[in-house]
C-alpha atoms as a PDB file:
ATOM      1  CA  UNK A   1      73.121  99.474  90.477  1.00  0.00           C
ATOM      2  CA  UNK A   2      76.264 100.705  92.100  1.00  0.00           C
ATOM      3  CA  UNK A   3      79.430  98.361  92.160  1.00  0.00           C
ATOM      4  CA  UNK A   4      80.661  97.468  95.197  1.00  0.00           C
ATOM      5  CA  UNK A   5      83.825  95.575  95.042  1.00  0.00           C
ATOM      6  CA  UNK A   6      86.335  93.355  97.078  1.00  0.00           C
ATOM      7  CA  UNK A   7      89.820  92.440  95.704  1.00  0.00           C
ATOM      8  CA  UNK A   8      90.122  89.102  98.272  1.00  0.00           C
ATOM      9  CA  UNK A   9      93.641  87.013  98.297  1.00  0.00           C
ATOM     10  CA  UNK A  10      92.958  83.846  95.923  1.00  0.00           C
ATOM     11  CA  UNK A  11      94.361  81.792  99.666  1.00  0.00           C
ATOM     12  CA  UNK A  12      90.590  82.455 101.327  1.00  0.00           C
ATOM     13  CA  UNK A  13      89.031  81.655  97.944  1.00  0.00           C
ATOM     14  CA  UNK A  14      90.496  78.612  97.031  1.00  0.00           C
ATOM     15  CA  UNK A  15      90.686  77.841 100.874  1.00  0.00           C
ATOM     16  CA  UNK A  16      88.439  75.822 102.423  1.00  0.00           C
ATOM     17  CA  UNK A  17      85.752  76.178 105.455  1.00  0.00           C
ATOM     18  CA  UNK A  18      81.973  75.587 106.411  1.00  0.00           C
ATOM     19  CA  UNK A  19      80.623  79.017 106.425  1.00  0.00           C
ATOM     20  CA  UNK A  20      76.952  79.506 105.771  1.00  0.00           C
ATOM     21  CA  UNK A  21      75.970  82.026 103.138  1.00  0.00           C
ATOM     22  CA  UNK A  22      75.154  84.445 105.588  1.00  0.00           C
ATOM     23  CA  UNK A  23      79.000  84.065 107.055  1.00  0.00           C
ATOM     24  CA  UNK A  24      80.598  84.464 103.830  1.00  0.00           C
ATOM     25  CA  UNK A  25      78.189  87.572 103.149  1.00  0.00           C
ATOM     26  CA  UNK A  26      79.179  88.968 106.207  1.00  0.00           C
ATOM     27  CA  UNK A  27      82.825  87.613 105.352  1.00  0.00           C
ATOM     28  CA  UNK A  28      83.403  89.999 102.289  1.00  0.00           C
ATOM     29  CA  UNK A  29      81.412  92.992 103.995  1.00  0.00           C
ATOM     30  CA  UNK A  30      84.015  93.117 106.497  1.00  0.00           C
ATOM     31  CA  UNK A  31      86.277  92.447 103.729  1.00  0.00           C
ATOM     32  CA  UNK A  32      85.313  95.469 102.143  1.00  0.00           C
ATOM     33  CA  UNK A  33      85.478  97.913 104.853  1.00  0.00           C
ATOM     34  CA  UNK A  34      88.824  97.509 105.331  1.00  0.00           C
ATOM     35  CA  UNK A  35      89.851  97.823 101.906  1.00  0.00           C
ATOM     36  CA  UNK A  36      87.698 100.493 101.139  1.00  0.00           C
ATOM     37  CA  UNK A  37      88.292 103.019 104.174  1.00  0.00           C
ATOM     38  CA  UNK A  38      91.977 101.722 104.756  1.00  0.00           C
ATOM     39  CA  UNK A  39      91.483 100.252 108.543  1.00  0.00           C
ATOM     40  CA  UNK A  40      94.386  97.795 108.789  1.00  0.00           C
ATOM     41  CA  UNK A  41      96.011  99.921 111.576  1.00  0.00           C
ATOM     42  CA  UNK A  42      93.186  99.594 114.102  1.00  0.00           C
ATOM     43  CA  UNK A  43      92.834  96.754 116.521  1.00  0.00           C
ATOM     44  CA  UNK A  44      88.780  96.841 116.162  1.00  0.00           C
ATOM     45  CA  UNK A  45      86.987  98.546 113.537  1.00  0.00           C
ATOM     46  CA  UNK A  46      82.985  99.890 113.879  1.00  0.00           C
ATOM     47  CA  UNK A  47      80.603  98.498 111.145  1.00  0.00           C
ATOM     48  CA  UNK A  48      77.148 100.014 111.180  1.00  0.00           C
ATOM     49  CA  UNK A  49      74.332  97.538 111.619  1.00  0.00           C
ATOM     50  CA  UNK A  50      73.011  99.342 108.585  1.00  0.00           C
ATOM     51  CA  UNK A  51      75.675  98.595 106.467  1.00  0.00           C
ATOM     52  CA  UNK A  52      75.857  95.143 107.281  1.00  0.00           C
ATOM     53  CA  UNK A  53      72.345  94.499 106.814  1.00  0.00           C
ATOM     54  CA  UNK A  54      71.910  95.274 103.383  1.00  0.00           C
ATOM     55  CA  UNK A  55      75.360  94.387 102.695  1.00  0.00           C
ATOM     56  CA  UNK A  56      74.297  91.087 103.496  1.00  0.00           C
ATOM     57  CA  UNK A  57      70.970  91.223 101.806  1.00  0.00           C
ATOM     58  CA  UNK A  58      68.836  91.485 104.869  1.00  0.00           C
ATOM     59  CA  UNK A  59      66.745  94.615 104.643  1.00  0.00           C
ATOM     60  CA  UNK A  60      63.759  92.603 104.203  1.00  0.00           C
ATOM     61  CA  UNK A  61      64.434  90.131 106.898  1.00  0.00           C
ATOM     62  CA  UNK A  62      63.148  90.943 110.647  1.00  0.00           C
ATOM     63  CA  UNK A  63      65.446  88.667 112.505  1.00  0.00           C
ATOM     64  CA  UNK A  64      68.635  90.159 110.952  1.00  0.00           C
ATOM     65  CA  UNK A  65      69.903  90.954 114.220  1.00  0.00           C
ATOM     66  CA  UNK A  66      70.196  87.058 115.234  1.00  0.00           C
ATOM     67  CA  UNK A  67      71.502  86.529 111.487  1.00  0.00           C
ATOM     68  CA  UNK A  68      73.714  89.056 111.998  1.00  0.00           C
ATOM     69  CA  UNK A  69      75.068  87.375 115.485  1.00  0.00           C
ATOM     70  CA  UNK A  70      74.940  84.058 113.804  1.00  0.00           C
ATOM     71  CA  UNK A  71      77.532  84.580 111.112  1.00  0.00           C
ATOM     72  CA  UNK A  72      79.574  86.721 112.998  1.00  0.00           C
ATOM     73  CA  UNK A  73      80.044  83.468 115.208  1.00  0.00           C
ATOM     74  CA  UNK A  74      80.856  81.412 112.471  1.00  0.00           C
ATOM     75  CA  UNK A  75      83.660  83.275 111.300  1.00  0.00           C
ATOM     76  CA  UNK A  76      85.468  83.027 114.315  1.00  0.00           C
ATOM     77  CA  UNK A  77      85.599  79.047 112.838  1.00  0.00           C
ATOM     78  CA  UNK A  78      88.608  77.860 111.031  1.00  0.00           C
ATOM     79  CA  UNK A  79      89.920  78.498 107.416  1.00  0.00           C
ATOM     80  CA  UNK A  80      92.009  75.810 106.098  1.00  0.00           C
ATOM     81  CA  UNK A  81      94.454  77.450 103.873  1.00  0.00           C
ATOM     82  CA  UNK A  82      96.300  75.757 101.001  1.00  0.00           C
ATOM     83  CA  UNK A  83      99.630  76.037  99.977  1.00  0.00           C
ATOM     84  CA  UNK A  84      99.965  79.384 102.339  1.00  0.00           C
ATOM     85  CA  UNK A  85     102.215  81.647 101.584  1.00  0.00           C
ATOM     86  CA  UNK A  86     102.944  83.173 105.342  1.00  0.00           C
ATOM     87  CA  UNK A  87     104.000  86.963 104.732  1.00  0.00           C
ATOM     88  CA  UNK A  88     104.891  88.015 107.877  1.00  0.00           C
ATOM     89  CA  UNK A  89     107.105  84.827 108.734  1.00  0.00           C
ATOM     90  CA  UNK A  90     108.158  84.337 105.183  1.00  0.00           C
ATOM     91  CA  UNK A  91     107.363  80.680 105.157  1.00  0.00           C
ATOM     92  CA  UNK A  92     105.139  78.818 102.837  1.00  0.00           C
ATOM     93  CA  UNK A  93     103.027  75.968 104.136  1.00  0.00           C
ATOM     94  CA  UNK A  94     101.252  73.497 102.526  1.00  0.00           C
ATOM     95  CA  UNK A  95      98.374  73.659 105.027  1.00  0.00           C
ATOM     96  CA  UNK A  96      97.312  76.686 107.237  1.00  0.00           C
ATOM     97  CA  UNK A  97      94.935  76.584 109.457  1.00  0.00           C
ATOM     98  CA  UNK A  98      93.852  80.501 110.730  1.00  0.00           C
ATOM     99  CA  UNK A  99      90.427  82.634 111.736  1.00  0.00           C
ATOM    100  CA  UNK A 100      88.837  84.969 109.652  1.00  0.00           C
ATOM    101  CA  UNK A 101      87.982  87.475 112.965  1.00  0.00           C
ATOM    102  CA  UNK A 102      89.140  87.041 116.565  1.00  0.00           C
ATOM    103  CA  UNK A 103      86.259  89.090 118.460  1.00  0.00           C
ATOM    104  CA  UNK A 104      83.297  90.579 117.572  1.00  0.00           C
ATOM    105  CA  UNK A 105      80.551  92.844 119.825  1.00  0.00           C
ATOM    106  CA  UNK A 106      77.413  95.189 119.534  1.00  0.00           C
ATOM    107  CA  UNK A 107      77.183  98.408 120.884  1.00  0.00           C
ATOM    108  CA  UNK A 108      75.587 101.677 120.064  1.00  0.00           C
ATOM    109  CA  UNK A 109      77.602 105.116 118.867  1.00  0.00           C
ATOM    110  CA  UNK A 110      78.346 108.498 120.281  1.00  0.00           C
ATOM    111  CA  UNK A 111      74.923 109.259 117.909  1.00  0.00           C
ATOM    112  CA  UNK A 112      73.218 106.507 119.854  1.00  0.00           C
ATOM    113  CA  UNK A 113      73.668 103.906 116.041  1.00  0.00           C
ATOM    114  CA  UNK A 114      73.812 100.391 116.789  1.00  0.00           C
ATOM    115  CA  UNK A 115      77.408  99.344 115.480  1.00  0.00           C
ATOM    116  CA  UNK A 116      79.287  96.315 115.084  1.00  0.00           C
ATOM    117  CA  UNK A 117      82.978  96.750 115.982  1.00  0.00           C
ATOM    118  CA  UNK A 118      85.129  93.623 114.554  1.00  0.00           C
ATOM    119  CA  UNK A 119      88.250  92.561 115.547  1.00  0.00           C
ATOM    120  CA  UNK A 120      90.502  90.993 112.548  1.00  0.00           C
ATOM    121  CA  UNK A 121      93.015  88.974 113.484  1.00  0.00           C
ATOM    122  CA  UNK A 122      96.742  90.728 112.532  1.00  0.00           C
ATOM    123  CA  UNK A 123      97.638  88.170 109.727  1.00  0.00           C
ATOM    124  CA  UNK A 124      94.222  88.791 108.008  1.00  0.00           C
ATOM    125  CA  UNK A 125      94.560  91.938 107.812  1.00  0.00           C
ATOM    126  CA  UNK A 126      97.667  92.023 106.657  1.00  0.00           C
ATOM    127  CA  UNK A 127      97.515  89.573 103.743  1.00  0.00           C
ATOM    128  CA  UNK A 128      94.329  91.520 102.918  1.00  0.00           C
ATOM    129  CA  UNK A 129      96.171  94.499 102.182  1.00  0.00           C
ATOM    130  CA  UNK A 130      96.797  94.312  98.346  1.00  0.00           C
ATOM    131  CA  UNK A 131     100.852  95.867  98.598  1.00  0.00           C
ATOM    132  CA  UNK A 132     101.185  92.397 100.633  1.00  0.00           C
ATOM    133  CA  UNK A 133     100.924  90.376  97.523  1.00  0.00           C
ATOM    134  CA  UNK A 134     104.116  88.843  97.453  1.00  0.00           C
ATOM    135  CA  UNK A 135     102.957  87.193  93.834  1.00  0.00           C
ATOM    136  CA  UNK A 136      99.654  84.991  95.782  1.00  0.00           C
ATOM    137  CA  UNK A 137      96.997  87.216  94.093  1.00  0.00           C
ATOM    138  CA  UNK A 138      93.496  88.960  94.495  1.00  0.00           C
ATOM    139  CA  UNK A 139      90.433  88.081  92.343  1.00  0.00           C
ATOM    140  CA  UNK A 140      88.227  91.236  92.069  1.00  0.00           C
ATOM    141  CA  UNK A 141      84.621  90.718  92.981  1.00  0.00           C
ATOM    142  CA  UNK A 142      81.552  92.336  92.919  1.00  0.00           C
ATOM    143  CA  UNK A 143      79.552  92.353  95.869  1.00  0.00           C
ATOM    144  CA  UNK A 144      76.441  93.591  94.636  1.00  0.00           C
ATOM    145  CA  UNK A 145      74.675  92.701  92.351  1.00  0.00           C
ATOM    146  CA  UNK A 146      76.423  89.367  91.780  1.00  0.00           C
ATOM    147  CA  UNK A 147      77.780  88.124  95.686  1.00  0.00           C
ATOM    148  CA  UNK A 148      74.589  88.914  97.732  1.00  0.00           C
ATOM    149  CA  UNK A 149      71.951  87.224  94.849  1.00  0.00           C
ATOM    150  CA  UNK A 150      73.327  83.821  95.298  1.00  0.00           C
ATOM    151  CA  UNK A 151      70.457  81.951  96.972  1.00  0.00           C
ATOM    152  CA  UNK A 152      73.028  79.020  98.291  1.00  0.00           C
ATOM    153  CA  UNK A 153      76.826  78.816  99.588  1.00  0.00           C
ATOM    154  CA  UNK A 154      77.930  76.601  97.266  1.00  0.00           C
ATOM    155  CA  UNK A 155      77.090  78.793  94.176  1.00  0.00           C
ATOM    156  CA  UNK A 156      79.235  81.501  96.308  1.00  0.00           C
ATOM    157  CA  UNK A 157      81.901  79.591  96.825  1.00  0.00           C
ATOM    158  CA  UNK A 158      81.839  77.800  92.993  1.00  0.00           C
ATOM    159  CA  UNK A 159      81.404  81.471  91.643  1.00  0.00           C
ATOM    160  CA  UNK A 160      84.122  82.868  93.343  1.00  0.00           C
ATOM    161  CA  UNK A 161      86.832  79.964  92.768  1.00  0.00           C
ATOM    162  CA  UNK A 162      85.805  79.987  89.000  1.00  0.00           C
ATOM    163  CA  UNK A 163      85.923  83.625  89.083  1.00  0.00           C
ATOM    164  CA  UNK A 164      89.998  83.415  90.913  1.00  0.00           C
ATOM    165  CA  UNK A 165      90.380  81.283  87.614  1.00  0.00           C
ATOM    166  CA  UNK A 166      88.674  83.840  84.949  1.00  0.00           C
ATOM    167  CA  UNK A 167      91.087  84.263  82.394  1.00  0.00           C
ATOM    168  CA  UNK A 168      91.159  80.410  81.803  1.00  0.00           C
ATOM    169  CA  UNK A 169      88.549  78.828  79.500  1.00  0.00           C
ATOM    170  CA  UNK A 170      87.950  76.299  81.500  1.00  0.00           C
ATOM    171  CA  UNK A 171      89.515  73.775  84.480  1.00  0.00           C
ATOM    172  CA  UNK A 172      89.213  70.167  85.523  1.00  0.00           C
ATOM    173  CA  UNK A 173      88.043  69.378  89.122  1.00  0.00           C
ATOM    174  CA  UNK A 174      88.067  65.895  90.289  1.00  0.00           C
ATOM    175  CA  UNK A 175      85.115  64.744  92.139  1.00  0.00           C
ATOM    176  CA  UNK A 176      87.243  64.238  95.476  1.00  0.00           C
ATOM    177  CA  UNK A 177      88.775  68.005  95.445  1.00  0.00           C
ATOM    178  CA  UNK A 178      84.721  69.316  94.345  1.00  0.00           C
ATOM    179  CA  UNK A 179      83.972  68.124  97.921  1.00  0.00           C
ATOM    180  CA  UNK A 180      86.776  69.130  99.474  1.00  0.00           C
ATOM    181  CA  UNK A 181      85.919  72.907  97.869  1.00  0.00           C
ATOM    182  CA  UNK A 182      82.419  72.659  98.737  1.00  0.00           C
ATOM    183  CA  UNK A 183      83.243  70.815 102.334  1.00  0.00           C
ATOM    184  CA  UNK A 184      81.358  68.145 101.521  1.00  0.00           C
ATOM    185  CA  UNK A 185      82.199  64.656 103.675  1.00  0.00           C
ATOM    186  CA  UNK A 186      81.900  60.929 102.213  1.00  0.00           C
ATOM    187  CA  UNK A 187      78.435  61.164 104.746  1.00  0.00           C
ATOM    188  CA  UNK A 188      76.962  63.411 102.212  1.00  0.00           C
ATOM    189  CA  UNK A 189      73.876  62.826  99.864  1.00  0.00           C
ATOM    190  CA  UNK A 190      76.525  64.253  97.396  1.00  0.00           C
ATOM    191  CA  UNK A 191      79.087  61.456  97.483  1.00  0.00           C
ATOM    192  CA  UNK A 192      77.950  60.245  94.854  1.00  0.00           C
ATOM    193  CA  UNK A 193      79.164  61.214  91.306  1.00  0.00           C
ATOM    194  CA  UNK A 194      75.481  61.213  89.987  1.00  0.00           C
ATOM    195  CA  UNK A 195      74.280  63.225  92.977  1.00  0.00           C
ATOM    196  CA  UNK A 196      77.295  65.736  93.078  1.00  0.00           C
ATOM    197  CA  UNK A 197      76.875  66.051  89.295  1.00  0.00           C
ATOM    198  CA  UNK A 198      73.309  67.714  89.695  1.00  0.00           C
ATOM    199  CA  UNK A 199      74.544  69.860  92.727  1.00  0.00           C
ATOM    200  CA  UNK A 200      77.329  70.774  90.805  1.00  0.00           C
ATOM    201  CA  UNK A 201      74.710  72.077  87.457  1.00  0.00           C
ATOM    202  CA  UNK A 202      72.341  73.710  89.447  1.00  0.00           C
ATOM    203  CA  UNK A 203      75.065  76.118  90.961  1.00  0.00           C
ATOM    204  CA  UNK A 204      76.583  76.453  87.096  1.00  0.00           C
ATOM    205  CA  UNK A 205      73.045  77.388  85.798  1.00  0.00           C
ATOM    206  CA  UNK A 206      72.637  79.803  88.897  1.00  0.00           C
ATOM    207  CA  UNK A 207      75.799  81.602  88.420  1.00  0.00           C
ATOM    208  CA  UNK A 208      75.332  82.157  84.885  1.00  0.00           C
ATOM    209  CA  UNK A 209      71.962  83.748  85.159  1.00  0.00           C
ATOM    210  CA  UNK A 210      72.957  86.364  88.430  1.00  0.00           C
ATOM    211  CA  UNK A 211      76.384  86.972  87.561  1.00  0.00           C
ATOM    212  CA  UNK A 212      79.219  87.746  85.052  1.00  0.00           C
ATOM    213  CA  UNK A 213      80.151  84.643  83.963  1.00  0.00           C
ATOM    214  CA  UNK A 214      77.470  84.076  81.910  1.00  0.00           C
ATOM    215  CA  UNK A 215      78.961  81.397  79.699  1.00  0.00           C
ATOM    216  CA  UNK A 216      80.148  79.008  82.359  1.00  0.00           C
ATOM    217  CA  UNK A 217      79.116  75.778  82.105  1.00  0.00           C
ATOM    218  CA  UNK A 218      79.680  71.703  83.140  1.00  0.00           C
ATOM    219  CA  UNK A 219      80.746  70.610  79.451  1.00  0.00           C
ATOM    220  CA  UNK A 220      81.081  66.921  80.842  1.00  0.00           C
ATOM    221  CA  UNK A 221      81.914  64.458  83.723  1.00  0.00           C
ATOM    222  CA  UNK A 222      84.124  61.595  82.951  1.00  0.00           C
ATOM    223  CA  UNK A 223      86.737  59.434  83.973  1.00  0.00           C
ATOM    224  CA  UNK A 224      90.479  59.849  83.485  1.00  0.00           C
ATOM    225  CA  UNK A 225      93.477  58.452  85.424  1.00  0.00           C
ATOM    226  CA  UNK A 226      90.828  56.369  87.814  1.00  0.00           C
ATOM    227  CA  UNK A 227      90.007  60.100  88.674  1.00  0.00           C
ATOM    228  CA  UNK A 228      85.833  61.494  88.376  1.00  0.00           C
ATOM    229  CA  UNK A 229      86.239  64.751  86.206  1.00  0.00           C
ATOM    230  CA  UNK A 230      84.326  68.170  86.618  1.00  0.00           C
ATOM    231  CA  UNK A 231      85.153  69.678  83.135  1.00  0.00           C
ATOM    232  CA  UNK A 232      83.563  73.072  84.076  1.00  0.00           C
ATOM    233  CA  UNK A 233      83.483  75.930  81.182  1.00  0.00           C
ATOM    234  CA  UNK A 234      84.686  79.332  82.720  1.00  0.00           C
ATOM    235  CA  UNK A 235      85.744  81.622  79.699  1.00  0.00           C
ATOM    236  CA  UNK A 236      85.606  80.442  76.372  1.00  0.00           C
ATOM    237  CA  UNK A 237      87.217  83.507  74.294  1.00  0.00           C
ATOM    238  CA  UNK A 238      90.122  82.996  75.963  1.00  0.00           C
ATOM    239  CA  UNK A 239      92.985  81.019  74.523  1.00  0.00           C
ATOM    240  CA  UNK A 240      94.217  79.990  78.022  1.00  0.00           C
ATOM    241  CA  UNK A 241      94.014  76.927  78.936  1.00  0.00           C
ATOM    242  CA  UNK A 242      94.696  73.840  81.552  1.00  0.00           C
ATOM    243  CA  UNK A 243      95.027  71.195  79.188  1.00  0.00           C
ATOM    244  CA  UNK A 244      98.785  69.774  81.078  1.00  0.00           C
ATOM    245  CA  UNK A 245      96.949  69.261  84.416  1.00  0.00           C
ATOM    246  CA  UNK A 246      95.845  65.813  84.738  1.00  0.00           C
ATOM    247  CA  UNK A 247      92.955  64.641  86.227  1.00  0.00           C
ATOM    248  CA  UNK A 248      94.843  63.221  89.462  1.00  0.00           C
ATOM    249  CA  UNK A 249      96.277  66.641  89.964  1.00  0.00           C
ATOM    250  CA  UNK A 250      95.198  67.242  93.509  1.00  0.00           C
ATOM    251  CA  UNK A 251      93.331  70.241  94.530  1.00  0.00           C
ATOM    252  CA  UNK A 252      96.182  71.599  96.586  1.00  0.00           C
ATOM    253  CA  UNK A 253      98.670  71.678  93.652  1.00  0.00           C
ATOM    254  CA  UNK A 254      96.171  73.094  91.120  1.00  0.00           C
ATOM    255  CA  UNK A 255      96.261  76.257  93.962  1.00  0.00           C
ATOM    256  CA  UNK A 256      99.876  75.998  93.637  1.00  0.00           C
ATOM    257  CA  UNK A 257      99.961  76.092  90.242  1.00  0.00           C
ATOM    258  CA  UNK A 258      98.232  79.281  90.190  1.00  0.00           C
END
């Protein structure tokens, strides 16, 4: 299968937001394009409704128009951003709150093709662009096969933060910052540690069967510090580790740390 790949800032990965699957499919596709054909200069750039639907894994689905329209709507939503570096202001802030696209439309081509021109807010593009990295860093993904098989958005979103962490052999996740990741609130049938636990497995299991990191695991839950712990297995051969970040070690400083 050909490799399609995304180098996306570690901020929108270790950021948080609600996005379906379909959104964050649709996310990395437009992610993509501009990366791959260089479109940072334009104010709106033309996708082809082709490209987006099997992109985001709907060639078999009739109704990918309306899926199409749906997550395009979501990702005019927010993005909560962590510990943002600002690149164009040149100020860091510890929360960021920003839009992943500011308009979206469908119309058809001179050739009478049904496209999808985007419009990408100017910040977003510009931290996409990888000479922007002002020491913040990419992870490298691969859309296809490994992106567009996951059947949920929680094994996306687990797969790609574990993936932003990949030379590590493993990392500690508290059980309050493994909701905050996975946007899940204290009215959730996850709240609880038992509950979140199984959640948390069946994405591992998932993610090691479709995708790269085939060794990644949950070696335990426990408690330390008063803290829940997600002791999650990334990448064993390596010698890195995280054993000097305690368990209270907030999400937002484990991004820092990074």
């Amino acid at each position: 299968m050909k490799k399609i790949t995304v180098h996306k800032r570690n901020e929108f990965i270790r950021g948080g937001d609600e996005y379906s699957l379909l959104a964050k499919r649709a996310m990395n596709t437009i992610y993509w394009a501009y990366q791959k054909h260089n479109l940072y200069k334009y104010d709106k750039v033309p996708i082809s409704f082709a490209t987006l639907r099997k992109m985001m894994n709907l060639e078999s689905n009739n109704d990918y128009v309306e899926d199409i329209k749906s997550a395009l709507k979501e990702l005019k939503k927010d993005i909560e951003l962590n510990n943002f570096y600002h690149p164009i202001a040149e100020e860091e802030y510890q929360w960021y709150l920003t839009s992943f696209i500011n308009n979206a439309g469908f119309r058809k081509d001179s050739n009478s093709e049904w496209v999808v021109d985007v419009e990408v807010g100017n910040l977003t593009k510009y931290i996409m662009q990888l000479d922007n990295d002002k020491g913040q860093g990419f992870t490298m993904l691969e859309l296809a096969p490994y992106l567009n098989k996951f059947r949920t958005k929680y094994a996306m979103k687990l797969y790609e933060y574990l993936k932003s962490f990949g030379a590590y052999s493993y990392i500690n996740i508290t059980q309050k910052h493994m909701m905050k990741l996975l946007v899940l609130d204290e009215k959730s049938k996850y709240r609880y540690m038992s509950d979140l636990t199984i959640l948390v497995e069946r994405q591992l299991k998932e993610i090691a069967k479709k995708s790269d990191l085939t060794e990644v695991k949950l070696i335990k839950s426990k408690t330390l510090a008063k803290d829940k712990i997600f002791k999650i297995i990334i990448n064993p051969k390596s010698k890195k580790t995280v054993d000097k970040i305690e368990a209270k070690t907030a999400l937002d400083n484990l991004i820092k740390r990074f």
